[in-house]
PDB file of N, CA and C in Angstrom:
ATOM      1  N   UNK A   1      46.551 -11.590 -69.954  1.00  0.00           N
ATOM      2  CA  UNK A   1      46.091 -12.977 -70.038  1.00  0.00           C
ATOM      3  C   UNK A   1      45.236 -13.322 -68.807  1.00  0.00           C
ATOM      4  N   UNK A   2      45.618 -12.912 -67.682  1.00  0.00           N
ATOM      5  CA  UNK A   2      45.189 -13.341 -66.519  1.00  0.00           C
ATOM      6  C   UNK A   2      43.970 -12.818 -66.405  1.00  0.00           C
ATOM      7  N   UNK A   3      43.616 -11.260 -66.881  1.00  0.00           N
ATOM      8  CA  UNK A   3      42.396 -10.471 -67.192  1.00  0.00           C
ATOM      9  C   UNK A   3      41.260 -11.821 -67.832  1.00  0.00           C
ATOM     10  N   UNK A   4      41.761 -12.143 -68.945  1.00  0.00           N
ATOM     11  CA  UNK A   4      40.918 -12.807 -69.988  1.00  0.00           C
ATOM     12  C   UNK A   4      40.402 -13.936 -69.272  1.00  0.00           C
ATOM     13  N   UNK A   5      41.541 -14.297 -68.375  1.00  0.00           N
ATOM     14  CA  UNK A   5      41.191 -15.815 -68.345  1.00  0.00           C
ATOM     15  C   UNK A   5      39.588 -15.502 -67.055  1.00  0.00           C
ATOM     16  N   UNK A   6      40.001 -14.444 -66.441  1.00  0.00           N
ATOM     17  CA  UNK A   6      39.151 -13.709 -64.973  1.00  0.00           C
ATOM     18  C   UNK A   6      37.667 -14.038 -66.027  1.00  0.00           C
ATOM     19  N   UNK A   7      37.842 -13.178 -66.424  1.00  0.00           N
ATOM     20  CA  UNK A   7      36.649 -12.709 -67.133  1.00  0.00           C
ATOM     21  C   UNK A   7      36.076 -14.187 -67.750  1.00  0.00           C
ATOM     22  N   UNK A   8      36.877 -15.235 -68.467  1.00  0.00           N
ATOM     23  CA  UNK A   8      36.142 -16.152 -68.993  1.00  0.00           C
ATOM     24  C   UNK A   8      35.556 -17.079 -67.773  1.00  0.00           C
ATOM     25  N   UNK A   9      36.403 -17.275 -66.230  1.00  0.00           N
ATOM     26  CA  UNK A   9      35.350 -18.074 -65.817  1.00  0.00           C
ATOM     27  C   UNK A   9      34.241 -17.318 -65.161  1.00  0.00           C
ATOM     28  N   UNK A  10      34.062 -15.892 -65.273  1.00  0.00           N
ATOM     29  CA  UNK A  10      32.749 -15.521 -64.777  1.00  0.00           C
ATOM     30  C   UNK A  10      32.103 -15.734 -65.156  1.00  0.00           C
ATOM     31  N   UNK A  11      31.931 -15.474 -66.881  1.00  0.00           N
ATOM     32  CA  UNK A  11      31.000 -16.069 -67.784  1.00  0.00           C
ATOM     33  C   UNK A  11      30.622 -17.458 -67.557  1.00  0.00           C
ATOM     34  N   UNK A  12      31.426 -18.733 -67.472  1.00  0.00           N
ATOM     35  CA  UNK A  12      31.060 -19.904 -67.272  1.00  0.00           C
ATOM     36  C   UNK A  12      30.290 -19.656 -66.044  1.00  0.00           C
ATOM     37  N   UNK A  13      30.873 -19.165 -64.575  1.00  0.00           N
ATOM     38  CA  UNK A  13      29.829 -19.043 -63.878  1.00  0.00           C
ATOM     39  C   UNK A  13      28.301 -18.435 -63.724  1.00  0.00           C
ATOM     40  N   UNK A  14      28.217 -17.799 -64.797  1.00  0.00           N
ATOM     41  CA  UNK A  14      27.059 -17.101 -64.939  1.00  0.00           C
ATOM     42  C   UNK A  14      26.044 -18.234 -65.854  1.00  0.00           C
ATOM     43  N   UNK A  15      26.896 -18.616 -66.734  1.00  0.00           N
ATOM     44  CA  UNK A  15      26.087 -19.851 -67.600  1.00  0.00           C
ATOM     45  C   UNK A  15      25.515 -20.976 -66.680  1.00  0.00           C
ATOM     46  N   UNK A  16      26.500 -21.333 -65.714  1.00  0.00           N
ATOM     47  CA  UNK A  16      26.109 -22.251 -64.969  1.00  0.00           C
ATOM     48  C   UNK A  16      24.725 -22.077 -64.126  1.00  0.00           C
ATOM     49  N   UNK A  17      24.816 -20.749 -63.875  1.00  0.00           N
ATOM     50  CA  UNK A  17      24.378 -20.466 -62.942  1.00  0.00           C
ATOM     51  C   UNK A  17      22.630 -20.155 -63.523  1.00  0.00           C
ATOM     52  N   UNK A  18      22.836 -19.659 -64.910  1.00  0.00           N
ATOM     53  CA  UNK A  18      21.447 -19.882 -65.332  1.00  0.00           C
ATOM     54  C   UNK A  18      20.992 -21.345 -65.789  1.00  0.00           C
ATOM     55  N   UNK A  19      21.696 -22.208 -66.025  1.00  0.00           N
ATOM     56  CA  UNK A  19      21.615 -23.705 -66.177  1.00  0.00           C
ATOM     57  C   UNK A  19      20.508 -24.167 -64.876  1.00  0.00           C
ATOM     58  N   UNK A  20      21.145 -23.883 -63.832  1.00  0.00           N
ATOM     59  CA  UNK A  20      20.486 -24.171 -62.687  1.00  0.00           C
ATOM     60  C   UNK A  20      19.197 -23.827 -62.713  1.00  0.00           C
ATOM     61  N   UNK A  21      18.929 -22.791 -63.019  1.00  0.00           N
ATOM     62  CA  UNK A  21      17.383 -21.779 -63.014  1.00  0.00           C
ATOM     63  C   UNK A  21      16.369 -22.882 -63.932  1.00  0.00           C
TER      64      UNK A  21
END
């Protein structure tokens, strides 16, 4: 679970992070 959850806020951070761009 803890894996999944890792992994889902990288993704949000990566989204965010092209948001910015």
């Amino acid at each position: 679970m803890g894996c999944c959850s890792l992994l889902e806020a990288e993704l949000w951070l990566i989204l965010d992070g092209l948001n910015l761009l």
